[in-house]
N, C-alpha and C. Protein backbone atom coordinates (compact mmCIF):
# COMPACT_ATOMS: atom_id res chain seq x y z
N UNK A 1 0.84 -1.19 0.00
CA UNK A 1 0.00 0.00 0.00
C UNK A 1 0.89 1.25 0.00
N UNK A 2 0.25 1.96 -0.74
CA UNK A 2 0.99 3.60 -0.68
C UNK A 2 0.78 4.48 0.39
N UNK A 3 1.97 4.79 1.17
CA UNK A 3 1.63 5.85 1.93
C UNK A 3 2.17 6.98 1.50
N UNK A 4 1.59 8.46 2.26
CA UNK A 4 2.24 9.07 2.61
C UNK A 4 2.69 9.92 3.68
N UNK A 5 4.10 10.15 3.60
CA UNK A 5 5.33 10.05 4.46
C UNK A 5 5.35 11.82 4.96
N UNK A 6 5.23 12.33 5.96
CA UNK A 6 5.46 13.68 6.32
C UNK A 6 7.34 13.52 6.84
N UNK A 7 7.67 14.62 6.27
CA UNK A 7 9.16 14.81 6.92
C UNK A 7 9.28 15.27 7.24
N UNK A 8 10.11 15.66 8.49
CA UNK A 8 10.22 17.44 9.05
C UNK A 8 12.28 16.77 8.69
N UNK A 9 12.70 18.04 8.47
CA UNK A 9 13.96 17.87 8.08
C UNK A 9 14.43 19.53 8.32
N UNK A 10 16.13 19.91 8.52
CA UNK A 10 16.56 21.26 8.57
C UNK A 10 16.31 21.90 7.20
N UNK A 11 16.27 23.26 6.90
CA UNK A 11 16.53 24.07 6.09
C UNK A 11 17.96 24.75 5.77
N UNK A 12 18.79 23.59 6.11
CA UNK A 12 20.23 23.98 6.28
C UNK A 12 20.43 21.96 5.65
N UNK A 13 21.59 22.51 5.77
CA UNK A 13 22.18 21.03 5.45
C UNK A 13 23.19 20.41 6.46
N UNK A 14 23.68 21.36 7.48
CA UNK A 14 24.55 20.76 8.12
C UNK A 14 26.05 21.11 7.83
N UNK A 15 26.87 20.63 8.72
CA UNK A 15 28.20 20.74 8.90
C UNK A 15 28.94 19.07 8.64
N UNK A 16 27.94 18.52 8.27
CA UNK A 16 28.69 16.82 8.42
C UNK A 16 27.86 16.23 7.17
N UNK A 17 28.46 16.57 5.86
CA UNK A 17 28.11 15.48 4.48
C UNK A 17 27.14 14.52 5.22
N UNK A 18 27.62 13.80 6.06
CA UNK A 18 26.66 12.35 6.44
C UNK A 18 25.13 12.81 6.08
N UNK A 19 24.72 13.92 6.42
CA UNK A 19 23.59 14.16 6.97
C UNK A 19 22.88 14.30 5.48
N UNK A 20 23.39 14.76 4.46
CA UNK A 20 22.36 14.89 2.83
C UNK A 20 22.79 13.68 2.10
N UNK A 21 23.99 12.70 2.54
CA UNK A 21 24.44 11.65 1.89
C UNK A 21 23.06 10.61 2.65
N UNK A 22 22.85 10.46 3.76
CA UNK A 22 21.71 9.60 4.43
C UNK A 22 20.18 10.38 4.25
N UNK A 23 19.82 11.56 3.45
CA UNK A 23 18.89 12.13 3.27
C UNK A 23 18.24 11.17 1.94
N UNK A 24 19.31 11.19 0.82
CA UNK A 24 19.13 10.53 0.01
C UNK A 24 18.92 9.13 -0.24
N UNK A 25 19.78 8.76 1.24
CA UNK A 25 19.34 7.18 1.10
C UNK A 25 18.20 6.67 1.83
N UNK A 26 17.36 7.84 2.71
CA UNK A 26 16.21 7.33 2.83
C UNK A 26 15.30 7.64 1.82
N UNK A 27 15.54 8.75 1.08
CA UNK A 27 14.42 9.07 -0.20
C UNK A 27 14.68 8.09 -1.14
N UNK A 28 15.77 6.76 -1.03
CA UNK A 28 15.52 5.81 -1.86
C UNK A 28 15.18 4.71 -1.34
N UNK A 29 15.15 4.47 -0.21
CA UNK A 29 14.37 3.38 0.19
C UNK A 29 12.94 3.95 0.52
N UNK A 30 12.45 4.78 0.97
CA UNK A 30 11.20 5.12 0.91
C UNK A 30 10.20 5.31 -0.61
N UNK A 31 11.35 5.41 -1.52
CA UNK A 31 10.61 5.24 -3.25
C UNK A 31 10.43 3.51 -3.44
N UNK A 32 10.99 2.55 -2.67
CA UNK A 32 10.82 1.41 -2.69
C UNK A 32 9.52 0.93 -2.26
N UNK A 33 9.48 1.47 -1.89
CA UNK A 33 7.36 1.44 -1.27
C UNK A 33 6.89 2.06 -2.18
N UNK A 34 7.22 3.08 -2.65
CA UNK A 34 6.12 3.66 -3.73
C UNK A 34 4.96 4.79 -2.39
N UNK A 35 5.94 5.42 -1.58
CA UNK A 35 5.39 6.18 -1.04
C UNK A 35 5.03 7.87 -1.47
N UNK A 36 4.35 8.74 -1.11
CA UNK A 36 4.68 10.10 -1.70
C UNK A 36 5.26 10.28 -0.02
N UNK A 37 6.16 11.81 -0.42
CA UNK A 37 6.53 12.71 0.60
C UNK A 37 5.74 13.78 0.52
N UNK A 38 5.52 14.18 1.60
CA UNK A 38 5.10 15.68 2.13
C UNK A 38 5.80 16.02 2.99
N UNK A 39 6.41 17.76 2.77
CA UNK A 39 7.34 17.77 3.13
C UNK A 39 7.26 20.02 3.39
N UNK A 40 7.75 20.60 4.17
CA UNK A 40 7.20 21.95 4.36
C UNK A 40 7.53 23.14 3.00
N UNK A 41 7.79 22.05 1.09
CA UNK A 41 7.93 23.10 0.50
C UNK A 41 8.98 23.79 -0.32
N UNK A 42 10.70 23.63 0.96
CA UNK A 42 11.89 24.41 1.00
C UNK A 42 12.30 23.40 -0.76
N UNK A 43 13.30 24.62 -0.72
CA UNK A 43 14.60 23.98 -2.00
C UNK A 43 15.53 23.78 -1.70
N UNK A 44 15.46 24.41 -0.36
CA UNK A 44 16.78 24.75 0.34
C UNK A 44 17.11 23.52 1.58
N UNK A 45 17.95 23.95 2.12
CA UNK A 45 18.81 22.38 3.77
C UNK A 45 18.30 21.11 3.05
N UNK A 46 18.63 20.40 3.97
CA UNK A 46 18.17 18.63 3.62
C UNK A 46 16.90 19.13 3.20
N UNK A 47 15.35 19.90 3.12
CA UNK A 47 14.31 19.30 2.68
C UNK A 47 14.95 19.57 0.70
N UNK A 48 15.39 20.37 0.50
CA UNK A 48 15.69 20.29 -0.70
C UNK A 48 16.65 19.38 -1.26
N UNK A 49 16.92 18.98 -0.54
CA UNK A 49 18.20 17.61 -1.22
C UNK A 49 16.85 16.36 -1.17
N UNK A 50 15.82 16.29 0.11
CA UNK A 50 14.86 15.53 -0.25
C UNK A 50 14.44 15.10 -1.09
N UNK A 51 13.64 16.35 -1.57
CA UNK A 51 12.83 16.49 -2.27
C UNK A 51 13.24 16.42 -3.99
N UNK A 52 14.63 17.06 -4.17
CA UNK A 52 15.41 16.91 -5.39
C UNK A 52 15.27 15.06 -5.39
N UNK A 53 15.74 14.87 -4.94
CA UNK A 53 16.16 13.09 -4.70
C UNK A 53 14.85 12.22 -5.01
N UNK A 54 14.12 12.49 -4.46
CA UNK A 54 12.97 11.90 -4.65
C UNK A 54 11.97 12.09 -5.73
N UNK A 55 12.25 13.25 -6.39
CA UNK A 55 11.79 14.12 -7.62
C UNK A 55 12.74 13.16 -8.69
N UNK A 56 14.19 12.94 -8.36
CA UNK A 56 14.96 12.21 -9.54
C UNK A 56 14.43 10.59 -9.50
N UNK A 57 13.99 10.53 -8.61
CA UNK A 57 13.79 9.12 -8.55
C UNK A 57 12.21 8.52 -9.10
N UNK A 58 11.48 9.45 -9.21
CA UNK A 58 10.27 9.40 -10.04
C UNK A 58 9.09 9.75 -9.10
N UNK A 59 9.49 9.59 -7.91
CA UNK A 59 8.22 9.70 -6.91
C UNK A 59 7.42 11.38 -6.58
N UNK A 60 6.43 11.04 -6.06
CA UNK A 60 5.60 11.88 -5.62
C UNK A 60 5.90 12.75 -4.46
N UNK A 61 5.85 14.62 -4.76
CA UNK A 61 6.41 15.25 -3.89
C UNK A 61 5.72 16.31 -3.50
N UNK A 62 4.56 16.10 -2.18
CA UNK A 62 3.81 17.52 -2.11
C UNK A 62 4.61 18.21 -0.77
N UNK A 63 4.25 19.71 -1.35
CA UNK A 63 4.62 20.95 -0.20
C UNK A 63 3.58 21.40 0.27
N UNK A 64 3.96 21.83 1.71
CA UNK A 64 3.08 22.82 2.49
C UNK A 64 3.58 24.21 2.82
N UNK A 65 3.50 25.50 2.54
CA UNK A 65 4.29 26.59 2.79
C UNK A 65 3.29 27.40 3.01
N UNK A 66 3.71 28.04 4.19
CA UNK A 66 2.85 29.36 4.85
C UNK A 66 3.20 30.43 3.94
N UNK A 67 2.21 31.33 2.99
CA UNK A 67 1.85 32.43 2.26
C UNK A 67 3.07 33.41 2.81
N UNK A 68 3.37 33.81 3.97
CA UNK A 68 4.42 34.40 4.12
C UNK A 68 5.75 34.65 3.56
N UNK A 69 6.32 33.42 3.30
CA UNK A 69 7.39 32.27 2.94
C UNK A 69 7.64 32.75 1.46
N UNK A 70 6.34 32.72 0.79
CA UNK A 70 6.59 32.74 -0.63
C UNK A 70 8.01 33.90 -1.14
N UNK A 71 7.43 35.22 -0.27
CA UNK A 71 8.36 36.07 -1.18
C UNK A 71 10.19 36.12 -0.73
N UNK A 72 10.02 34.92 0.03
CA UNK A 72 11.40 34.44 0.51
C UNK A 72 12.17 33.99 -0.33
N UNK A 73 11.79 33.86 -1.63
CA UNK A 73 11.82 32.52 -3.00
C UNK A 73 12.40 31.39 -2.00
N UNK A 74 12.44 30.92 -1.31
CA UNK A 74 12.74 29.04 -1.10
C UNK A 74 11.41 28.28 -1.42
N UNK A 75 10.60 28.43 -1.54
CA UNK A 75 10.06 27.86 -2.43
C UNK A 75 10.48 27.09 -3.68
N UNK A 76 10.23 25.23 -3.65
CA UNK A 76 10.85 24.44 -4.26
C UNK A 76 9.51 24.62 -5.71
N UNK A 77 10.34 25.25 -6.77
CA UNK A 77 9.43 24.97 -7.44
C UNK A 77 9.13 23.93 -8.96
N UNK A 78 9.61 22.59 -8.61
CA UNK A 78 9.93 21.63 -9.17
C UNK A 78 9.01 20.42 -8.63
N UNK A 79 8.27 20.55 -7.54
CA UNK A 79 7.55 19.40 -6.85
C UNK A 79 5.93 19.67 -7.29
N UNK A 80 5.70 18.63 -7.91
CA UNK A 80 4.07 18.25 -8.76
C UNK A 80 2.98 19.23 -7.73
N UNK A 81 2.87 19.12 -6.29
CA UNK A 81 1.88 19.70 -5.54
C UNK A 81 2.35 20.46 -4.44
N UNK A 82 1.89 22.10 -4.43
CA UNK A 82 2.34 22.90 -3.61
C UNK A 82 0.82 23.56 -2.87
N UNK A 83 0.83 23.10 -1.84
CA UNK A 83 -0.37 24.27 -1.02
C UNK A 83 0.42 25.25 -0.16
N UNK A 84 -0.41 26.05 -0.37
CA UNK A 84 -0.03 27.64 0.30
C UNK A 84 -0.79 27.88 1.75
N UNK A 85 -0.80 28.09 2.46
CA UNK A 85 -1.40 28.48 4.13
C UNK A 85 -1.40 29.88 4.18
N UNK A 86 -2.17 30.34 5.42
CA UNK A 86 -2.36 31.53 5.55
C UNK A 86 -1.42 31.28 6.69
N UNK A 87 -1.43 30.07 7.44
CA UNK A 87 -0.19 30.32 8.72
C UNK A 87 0.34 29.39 9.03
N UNK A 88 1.26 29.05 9.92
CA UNK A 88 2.49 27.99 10.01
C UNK A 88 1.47 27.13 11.00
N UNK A 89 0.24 27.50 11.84
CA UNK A 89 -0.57 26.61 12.10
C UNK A 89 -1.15 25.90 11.34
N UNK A 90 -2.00 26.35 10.43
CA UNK A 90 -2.40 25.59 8.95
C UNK A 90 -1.46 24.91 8.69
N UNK A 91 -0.44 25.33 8.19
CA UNK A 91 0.79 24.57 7.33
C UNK A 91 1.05 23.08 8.20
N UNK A 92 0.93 23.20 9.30
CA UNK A 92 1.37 22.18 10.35
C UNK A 92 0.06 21.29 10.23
N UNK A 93 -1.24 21.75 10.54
CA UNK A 93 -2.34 20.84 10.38
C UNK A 93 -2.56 20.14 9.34
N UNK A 94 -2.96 21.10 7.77
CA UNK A 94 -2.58 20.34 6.78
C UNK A 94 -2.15 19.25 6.41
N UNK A 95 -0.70 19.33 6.68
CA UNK A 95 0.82 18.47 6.55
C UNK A 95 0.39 17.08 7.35
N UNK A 96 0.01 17.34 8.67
CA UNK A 96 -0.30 16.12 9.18
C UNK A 96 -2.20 15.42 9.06
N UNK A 97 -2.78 16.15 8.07
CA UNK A 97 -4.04 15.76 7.88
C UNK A 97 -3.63 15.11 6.44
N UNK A 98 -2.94 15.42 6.16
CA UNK A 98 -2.25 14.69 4.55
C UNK A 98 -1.69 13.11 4.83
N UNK A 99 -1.01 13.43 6.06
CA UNK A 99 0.06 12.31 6.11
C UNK A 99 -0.27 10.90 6.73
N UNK A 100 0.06 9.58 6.44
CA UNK A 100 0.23 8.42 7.19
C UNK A 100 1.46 8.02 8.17
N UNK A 101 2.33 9.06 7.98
CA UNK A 101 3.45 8.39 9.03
C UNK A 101 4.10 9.89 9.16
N UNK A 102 4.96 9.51 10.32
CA UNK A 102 6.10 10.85 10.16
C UNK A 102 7.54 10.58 10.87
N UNK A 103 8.57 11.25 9.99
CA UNK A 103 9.81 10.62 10.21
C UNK A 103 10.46 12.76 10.34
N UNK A 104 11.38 12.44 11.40
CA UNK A 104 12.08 13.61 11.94
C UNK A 104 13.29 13.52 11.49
N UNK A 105 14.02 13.95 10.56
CA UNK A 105 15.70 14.01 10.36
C UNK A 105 16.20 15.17 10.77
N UNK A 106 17.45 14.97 10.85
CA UNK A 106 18.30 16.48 11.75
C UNK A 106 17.69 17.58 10.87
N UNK A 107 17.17 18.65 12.26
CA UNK A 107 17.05 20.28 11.68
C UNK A 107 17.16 20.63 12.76
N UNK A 108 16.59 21.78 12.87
CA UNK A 108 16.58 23.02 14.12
C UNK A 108 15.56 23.16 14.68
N UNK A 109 14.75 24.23 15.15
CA UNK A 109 14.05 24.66 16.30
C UNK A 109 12.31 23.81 15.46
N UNK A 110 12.73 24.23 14.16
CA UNK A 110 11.20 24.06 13.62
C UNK A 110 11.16 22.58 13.37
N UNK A 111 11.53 21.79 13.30
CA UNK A 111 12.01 20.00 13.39
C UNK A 111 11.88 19.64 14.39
N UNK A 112 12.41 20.17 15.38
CA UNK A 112 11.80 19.96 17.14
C UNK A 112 10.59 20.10 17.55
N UNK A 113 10.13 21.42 16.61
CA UNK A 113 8.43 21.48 17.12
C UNK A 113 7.90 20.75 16.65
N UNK A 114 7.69 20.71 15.26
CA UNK A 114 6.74 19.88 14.56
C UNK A 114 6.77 18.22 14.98
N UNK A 115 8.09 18.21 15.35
CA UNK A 115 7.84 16.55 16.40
C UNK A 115 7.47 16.78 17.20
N UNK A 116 7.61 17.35 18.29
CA UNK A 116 7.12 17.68 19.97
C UNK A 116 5.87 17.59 19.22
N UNK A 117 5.08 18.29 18.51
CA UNK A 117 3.71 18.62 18.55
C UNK A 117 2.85 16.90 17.83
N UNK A 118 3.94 16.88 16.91
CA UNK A 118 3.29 15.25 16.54
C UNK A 118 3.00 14.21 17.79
N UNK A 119 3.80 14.21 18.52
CA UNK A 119 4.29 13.10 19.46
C UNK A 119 2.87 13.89 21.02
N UNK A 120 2.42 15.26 21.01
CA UNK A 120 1.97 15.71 22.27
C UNK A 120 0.51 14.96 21.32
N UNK A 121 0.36 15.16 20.02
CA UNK A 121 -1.23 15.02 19.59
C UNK A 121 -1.31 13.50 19.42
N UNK A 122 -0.38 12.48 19.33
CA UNK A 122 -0.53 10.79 19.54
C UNK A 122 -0.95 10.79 20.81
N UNK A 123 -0.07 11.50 21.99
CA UNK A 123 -0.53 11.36 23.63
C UNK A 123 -1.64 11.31 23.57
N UNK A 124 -2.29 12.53 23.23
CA UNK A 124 -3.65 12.69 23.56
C UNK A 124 -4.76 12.18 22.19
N UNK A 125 -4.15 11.29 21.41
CA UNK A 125 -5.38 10.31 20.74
C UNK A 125 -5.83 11.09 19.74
N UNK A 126 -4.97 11.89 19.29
CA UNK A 126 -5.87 12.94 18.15
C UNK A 126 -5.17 12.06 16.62
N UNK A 127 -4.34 11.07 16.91
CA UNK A 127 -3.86 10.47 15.68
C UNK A 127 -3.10 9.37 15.83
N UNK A 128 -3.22 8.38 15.13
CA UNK A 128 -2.49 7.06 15.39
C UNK A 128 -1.32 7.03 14.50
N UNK A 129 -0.65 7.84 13.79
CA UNK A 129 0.27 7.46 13.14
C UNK A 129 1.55 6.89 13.55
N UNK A 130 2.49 6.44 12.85
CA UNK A 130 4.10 5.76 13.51
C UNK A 130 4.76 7.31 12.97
N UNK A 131 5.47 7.71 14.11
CA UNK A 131 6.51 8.72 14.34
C UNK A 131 7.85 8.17 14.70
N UNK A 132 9.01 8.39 13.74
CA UNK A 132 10.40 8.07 13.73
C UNK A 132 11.15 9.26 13.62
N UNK A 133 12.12 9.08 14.07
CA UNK A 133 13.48 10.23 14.05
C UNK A 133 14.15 9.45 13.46
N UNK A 134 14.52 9.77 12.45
CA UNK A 134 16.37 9.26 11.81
C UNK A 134 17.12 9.63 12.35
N UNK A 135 18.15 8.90 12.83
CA UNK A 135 18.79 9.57 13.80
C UNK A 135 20.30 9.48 13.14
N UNK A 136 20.43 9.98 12.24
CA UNK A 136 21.85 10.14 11.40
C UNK A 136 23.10 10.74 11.75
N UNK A 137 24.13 9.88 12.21
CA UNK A 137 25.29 9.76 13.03
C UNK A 137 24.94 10.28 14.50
N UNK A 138 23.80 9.87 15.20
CA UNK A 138 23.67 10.16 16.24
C UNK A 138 23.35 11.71 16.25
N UNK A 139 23.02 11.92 15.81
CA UNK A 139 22.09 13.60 15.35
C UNK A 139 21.34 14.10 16.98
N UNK A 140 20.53 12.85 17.02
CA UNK A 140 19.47 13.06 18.13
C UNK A 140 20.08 12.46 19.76
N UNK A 141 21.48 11.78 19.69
CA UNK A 141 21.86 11.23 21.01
C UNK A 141 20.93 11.77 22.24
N UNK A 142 21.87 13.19 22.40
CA UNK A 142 21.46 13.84 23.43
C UNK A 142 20.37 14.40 23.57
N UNK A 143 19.26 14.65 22.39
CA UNK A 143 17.71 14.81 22.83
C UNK A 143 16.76 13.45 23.50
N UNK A 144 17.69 12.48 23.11
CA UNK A 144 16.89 11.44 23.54
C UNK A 144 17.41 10.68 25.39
N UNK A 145 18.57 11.05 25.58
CA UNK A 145 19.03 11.47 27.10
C UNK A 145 18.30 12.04 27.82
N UNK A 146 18.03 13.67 27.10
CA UNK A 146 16.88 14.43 27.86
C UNK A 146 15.48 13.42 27.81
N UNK A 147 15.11 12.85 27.31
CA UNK A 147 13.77 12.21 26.91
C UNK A 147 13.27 11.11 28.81
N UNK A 148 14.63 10.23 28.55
CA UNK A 148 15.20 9.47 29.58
C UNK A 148 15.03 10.69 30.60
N UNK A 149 15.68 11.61 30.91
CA UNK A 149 15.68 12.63 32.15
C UNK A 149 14.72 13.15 32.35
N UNK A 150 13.51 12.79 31.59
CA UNK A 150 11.94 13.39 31.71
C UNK A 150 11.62 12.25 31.97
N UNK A 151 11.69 11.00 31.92
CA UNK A 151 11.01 10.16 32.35
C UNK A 151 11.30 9.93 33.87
N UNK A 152 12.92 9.79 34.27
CA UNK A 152 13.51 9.76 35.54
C UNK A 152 12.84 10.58 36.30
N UNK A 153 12.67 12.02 35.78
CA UNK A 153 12.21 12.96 36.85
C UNK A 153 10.45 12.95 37.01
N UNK A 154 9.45 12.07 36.44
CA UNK A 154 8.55 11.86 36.72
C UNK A 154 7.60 12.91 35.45
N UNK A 155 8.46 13.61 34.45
CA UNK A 155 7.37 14.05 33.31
C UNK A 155 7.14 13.62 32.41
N UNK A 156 7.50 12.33 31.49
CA UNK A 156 6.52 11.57 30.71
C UNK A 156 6.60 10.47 31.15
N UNK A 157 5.91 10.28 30.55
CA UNK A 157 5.82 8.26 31.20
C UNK A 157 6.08 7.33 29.76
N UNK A 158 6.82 6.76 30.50
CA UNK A 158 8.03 5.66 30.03
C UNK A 158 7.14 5.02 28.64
N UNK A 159 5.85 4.81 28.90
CA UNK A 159 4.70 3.75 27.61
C UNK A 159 4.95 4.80 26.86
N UNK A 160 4.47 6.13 27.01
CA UNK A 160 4.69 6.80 25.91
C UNK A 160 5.61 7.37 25.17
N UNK A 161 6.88 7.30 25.80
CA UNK A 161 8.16 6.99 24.90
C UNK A 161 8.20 6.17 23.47
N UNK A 162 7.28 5.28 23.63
CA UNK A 162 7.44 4.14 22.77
C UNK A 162 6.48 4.77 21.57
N UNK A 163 5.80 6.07 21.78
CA UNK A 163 5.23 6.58 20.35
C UNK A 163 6.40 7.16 19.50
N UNK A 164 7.77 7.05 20.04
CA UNK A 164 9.06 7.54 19.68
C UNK A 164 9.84 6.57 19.10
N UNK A 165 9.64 6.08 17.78
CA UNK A 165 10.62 5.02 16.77
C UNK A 165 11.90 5.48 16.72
N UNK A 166 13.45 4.98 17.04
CA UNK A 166 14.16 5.77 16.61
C UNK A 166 15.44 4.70 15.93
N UNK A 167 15.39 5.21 14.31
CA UNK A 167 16.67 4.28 13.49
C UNK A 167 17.53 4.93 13.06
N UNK A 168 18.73 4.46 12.67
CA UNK A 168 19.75 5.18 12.12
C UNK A 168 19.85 4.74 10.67
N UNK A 169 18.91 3.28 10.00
CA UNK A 169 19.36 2.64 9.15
C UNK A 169 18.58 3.25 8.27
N UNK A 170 18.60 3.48 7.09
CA UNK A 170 17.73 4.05 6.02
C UNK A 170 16.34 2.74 5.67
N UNK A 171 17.12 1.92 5.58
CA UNK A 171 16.10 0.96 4.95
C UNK A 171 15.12 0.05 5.97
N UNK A 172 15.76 0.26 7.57
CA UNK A 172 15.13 -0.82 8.50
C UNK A 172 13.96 0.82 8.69
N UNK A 173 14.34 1.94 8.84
CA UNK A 173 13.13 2.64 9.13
C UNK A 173 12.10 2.87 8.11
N UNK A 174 12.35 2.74 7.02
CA UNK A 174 10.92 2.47 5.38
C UNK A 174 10.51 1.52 5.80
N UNK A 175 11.15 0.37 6.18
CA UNK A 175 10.44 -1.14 6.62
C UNK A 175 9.52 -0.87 7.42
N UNK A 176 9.80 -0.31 8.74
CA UNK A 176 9.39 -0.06 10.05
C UNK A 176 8.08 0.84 9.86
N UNK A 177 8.33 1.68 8.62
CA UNK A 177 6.93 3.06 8.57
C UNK A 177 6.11 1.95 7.69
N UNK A 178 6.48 0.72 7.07
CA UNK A 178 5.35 0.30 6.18
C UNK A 178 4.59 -0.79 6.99
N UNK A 179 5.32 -1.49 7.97
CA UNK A 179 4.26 -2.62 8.89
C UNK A 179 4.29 -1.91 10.16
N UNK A 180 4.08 -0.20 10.52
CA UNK A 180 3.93 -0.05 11.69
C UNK A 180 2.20 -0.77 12.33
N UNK A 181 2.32 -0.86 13.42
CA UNK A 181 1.04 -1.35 14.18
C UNK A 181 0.75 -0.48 15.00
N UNK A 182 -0.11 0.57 15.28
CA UNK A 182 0.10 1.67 16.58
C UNK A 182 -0.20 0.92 18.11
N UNK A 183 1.05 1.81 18.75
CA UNK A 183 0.93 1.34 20.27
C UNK A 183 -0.12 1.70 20.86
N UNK A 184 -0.22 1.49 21.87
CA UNK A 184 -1.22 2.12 23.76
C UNK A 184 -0.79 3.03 24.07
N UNK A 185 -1.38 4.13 24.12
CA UNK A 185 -0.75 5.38 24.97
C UNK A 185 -1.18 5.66 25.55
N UNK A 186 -0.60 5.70 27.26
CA UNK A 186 -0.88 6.18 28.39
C UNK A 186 -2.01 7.78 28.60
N UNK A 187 -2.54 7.73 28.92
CA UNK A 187 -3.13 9.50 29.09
C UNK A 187 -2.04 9.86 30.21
N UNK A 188 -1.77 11.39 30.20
CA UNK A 188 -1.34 11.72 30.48
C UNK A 188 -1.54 12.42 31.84
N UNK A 189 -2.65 12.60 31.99
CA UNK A 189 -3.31 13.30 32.79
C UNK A 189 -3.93 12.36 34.21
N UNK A 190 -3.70 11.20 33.14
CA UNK A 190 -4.35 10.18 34.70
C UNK A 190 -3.02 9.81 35.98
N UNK A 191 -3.78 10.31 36.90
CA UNK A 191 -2.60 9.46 37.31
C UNK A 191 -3.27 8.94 38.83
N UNK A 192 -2.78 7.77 38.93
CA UNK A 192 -3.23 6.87 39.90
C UNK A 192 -2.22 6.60 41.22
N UNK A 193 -2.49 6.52 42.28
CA UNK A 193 -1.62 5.85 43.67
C UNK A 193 -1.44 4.83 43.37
């Protein structure tokens, strides 16, 4: 079955080749499914090496970009389907009303949110999808330490960690987004003696 794949990825590319050399090798094992990407749009950081990659490879490539954005030109304008938003809330709802799965590769502040916010709306049952981080040369080590130090200190709970997939391999995580099964997630709010 065809899915499609939401990415949150940087608008930069990084300081370490690894990071657009393993961009590409998940946009080719994810064309092995015959998945589309959705993706926030850019031409630019890893989403544009994405999206180039996956564009050479024959597959399907929609954007989401907040109206703002436009007169920024990063706007990728080579990908079959582009929607426009009036705001980076839209852009975010959209994106994940489009999508069947979502995979996090190294970016910055806006890659952090758009996961935090994926991973707070599974907590609370607003969506069953499988959420993965690529975690390319250990990209994510130390966010996922902190993760552990929120659980230690009593602010998430440990079941719901597990709405958190995390691979380094290109091809075991396409595997992983195509027979995901969704977990149990704890509410958050309950809490019992």
């Amino acid at each position: 079955m065809s899915k499609k794949i939401l990415i949150y990825c940087g608008s930069s590319k990084g300081n370490n080749p690894v990071y657009e050399e393993e961009v590409k090798r998940l946009a080719q094992e994810l064309k092995k499914h015959d998945c589309s990407i959705i993706f926030g749009a850019g031409s630019v950081g890893l989403m544009g090496v994405m999206a180039d990659e996956y564009l050479r490879l024959g597959g399907e490539v929609i954007g989401v970009i907040p109206s703002f954005m436009e007169p920024w030109e990063v706007k990728h304008l080579g990908i079959q389907t582009c929607h426009v938003t009036e705001s980076m809330h839209e852009r975010k709802q959209l994106m994940a009303e489009m999508a069947d799965g979502v995979i996090a590769m190294p970016g910055g502040f806006g890659t952090f949110d758009e996961l935090f916010e994926m991973l707070t709306w599974k907590q609370l049952d607003l969506h069953q999808m499988p959420i993965a981080i690529f975690n390319t040369a250990g990209y994510y080590d130390l966010l996922l330490q902190q993760l552990q130090h929120m659980i230690q200190e009593g602010f998430l709970k440990e079941r719901n960690l597990t709405a958190l997939h995390v691979e380094s391999d290109a091809a075991k995580l396409a595997d992983w987004m195509m027979d995901y099964v969704p977990e149990k997630m704890e509410k958050k709010w309950i809490y019992r003696a």
